[in-house]
Protein backbone atom coordinates (compact mmCIF):
# COMPACT_ATOMS: atom_id res chain seq x y z
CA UNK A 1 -82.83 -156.88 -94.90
CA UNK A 2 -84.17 -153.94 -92.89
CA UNK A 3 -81.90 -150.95 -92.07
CA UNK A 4 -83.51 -148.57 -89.72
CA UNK A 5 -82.51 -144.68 -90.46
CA UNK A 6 -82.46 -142.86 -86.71
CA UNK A 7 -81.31 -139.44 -85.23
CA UNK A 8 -78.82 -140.21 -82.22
CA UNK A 9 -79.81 -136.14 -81.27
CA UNK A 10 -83.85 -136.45 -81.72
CA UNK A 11 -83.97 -140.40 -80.88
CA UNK A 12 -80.18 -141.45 -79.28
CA UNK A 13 -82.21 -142.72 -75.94
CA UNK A 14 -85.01 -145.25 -77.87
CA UNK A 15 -84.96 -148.40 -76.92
CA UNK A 16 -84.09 -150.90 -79.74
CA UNK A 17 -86.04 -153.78 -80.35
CA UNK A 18 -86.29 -157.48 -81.78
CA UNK A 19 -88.13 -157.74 -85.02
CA UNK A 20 -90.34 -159.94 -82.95
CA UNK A 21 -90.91 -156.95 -80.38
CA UNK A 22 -89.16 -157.79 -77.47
CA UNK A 23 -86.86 -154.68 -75.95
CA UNK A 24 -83.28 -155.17 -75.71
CA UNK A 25 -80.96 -153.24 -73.42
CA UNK A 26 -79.39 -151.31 -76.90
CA UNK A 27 -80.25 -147.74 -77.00
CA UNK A 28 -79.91 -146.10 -80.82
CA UNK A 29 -77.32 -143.97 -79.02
CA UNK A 30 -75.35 -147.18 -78.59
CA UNK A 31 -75.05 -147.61 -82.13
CA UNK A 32 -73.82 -143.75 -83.06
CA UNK A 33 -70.71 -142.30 -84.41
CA UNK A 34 -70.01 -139.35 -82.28
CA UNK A 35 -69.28 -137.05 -85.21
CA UNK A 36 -72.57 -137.87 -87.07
CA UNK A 37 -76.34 -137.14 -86.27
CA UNK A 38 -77.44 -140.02 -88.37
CA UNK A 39 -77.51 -143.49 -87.48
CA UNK A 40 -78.26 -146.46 -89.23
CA UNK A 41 -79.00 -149.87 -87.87
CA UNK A 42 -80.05 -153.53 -89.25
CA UNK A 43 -83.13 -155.11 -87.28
CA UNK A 44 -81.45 -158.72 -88.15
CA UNK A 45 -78.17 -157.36 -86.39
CA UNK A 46 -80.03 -156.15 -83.01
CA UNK A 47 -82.01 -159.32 -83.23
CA UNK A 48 -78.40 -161.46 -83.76
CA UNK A 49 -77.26 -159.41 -80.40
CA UNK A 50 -80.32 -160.21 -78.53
CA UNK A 51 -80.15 -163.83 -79.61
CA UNK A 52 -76.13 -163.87 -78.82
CA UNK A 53 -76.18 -162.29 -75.27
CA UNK A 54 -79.21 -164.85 -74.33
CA UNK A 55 -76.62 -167.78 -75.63
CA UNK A 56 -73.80 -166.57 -73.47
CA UNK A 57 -75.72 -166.30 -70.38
CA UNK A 58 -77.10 -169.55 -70.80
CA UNK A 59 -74.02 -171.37 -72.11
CA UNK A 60 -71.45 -169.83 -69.53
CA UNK A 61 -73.79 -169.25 -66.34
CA UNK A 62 -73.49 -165.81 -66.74
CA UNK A 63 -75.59 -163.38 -64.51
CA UNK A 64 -78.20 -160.92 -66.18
CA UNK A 65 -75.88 -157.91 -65.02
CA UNK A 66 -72.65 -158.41 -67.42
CA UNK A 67 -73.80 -158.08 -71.00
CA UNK A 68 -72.90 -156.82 -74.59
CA UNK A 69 -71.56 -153.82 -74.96
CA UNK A 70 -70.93 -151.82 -78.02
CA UNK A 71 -67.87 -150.84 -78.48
CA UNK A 72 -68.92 -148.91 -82.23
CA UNK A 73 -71.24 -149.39 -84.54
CA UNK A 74 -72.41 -147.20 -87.25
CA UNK A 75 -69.93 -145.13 -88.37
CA UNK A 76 -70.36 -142.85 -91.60
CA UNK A 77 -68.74 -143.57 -94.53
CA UNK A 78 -65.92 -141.14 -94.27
CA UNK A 79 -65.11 -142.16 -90.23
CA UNK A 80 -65.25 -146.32 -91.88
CA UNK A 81 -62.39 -144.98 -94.50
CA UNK A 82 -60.32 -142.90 -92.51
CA UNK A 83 -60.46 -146.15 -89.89
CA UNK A 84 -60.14 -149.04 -92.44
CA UNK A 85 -59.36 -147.48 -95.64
CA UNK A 86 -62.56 -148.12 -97.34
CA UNK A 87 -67.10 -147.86 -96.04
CA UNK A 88 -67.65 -151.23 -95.02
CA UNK A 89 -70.06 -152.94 -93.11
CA UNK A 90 -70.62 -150.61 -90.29
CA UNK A 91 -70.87 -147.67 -92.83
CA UNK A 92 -74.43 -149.71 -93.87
CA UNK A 93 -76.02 -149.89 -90.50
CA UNK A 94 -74.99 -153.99 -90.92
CA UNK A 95 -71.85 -154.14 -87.70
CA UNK A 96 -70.95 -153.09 -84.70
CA UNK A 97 -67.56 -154.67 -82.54
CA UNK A 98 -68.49 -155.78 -79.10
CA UNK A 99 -67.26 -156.16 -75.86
CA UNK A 100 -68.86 -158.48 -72.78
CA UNK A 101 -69.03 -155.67 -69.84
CA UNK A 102 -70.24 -155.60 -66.37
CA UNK A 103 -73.29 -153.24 -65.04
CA UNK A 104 -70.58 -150.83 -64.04
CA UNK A 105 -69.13 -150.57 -67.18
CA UNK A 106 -65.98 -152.35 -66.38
CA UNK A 107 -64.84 -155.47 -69.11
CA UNK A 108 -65.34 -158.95 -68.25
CA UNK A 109 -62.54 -161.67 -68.56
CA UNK A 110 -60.61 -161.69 -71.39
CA UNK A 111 -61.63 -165.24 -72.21
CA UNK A 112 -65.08 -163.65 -73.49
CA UNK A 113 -64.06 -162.68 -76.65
CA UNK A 114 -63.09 -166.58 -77.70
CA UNK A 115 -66.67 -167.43 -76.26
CA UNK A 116 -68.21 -164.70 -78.24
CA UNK A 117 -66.50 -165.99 -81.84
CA UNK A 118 -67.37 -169.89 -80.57
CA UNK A 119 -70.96 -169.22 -79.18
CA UNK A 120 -71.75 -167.08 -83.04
CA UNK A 121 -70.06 -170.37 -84.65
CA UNK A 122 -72.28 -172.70 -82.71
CA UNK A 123 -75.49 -170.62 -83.01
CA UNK A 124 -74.89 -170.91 -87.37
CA UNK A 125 -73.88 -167.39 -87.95
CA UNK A 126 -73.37 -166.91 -91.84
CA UNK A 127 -72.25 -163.34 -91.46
CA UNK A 128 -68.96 -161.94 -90.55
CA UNK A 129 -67.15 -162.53 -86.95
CA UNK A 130 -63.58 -160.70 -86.31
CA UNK A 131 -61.47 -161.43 -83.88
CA UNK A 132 -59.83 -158.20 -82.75
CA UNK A 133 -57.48 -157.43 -79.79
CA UNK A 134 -54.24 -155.67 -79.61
CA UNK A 135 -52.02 -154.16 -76.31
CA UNK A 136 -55.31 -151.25 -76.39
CA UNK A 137 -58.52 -153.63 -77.03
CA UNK A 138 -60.20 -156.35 -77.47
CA UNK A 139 -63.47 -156.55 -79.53
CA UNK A 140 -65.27 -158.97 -81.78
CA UNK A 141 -66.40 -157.44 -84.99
CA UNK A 142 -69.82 -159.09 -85.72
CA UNK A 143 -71.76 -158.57 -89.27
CA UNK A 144 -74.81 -159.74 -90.71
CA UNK A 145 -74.05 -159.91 -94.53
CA UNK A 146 -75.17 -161.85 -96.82
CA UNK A 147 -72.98 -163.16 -99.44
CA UNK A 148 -71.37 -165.82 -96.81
CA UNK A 149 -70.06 -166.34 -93.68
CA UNK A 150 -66.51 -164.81 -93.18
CA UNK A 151 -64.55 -165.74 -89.99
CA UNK A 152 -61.20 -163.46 -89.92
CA UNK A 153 -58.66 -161.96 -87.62
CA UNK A 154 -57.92 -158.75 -87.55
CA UNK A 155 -54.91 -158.47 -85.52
CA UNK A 156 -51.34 -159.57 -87.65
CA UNK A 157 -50.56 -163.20 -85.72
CA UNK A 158 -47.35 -163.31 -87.31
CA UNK A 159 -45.17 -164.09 -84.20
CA UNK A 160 -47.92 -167.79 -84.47
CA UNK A 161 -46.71 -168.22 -87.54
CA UNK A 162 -50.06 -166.79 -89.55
CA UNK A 163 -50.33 -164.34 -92.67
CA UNK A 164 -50.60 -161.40 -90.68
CA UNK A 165 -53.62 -159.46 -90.89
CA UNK A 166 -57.51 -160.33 -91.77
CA UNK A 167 -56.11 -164.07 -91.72
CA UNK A 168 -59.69 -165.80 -92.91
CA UNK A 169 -60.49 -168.31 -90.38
CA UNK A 170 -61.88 -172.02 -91.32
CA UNK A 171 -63.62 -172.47 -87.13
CA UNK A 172 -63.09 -170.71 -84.37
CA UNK A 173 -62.66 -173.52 -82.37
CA UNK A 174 -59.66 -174.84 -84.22
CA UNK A 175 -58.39 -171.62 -84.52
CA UNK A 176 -58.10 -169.85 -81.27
CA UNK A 177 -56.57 -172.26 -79.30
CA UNK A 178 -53.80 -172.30 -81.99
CA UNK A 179 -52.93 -168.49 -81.60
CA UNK A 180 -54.21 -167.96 -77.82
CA UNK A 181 -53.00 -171.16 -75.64
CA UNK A 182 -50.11 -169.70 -73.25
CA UNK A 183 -50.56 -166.43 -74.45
CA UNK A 184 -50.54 -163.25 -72.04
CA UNK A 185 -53.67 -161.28 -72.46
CA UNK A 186 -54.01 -157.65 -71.97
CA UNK A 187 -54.91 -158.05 -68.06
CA UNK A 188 -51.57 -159.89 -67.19
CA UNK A 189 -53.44 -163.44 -67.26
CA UNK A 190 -52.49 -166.34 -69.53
CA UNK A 191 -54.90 -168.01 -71.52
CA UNK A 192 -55.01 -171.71 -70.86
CA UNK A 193 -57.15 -173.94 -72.93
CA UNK A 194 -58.75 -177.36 -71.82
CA UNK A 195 -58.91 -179.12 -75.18
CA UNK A 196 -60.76 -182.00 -73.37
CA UNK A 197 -64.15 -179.70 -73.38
CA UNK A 198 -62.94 -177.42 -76.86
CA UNK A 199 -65.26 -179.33 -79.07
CA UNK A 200 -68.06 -177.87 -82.09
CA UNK A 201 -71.37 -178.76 -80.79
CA UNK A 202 -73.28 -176.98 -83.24
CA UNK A 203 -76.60 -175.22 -82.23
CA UNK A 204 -77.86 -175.16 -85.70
CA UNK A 205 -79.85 -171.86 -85.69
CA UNK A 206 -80.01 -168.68 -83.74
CA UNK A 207 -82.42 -169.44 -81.40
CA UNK A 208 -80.88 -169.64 -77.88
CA UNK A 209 -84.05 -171.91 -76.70
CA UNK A 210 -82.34 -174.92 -78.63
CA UNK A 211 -79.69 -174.55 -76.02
CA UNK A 212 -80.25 -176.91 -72.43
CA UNK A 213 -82.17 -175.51 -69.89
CA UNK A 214 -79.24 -176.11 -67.36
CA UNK A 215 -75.98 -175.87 -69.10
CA UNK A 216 -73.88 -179.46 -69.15
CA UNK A 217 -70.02 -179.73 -69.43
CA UNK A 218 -70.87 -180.99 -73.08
CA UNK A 219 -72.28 -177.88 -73.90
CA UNK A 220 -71.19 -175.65 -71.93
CA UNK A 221 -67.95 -175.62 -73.64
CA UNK A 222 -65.28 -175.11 -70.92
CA UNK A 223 -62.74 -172.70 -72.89
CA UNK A 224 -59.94 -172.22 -70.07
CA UNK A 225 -59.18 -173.74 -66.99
């Protein structure tokens, strides 16, 4: 696995790009922790990004204009502990927590953090996905290690009856609607979930060009109603 060393002050505006070549929107400066000049970032984890957003926009209909956002990514090892209590995955260049944002920088609907956990789940994503949101935030923690996948919350669901924090999920799919159906989200909205559509139709691989050319109600996966 490649980790790329950069300087956010000599290099922050680069471009990042696919192993393969292609440019992405990611800048390195994307990626930084604000306190450090040093940033570190997997090729396999911008490639996973570029590979995710592509799935969403396909899958969902989405325009070209909202996209991925990062909400952090690298941080050094002493920002990781004083945030988590220990240098985890971001402190390696292998993370970053996302967000699905419009071109002026405004979040999407809240429903796009279930689609990002289910769209990783259906593309075969043996790394790490966290569910994260709170009264604050919402974010999905996305990791490309690689002793395993590891599907967790982050956020204590106690009040659903779960074990409270970094609850290790089993799927997505069985889990969200579980802990999200009639639940408020942070923009005053309930989420709703048609269980009709909330089925596993499993991509296989990362490569959104297995997905349909025009996305089907099969596929599509409608979440919420």
């Amino acid at each position: 696995m490649a980790v790329i060393k950069y300087s956010s002050y000599r290099q922050g505006d680069n471009t990042l790009k696919t192993k393969s070549g292609i440019s992405t929107h990611f800048k390195v400066r994307d990626f930084r922790d604000p306190n450090y000049d040093e940033v570190l970032i997997s090729e396999e984890l911008v490639d996973l990004l570029y590979n995710l957003e592509l799935a969403l926009q396909k899958c969902y209909n989405l325009k070209n204009t909202p996209r991925l956002s990062i909400h952090s990514g690298y941080r050094n090892p002493d920002t990781d502990m004083a945030i988590g209590g220990y240098a985890g995955k971001h402190s390696m260049g292998l993370a970053a927590d996302v967000n699905w944002v419009s071109s002026d920088g405004d979040r999407a609907e809240p429903e796009m953090g279930p689609r990002i956990c289910c769209t990783l789940e259906r593309m075969g994503h043996q790394g790490g996905i966290g569910y994260i949101e709170d009264k604050t935030y919402s974010n999905i923690h996305i990791d490309v290690r690689t002793t395993g996948k590891y599907y967790f919350d982050e956020v204590s669901r106690s009040a659903n009856g779960w074990n409270g924090m970094n609850y290790e999920i089993g799927s997505w799919f069985n889990y969200l609607p579980k802990v999200l159906n009639g639940k408020q989200t942070n923009y005053g909205t309930t989420y709703t979930f048609n269980e009709k559509y909330y089925k596993l139709d499993a991509i296989g691989n990362q490569n959104p060009e297995n997905l349909p050319t025009e996305p089907t109600e099969s596929t599509r996966e409608k979440f919420f109603v």
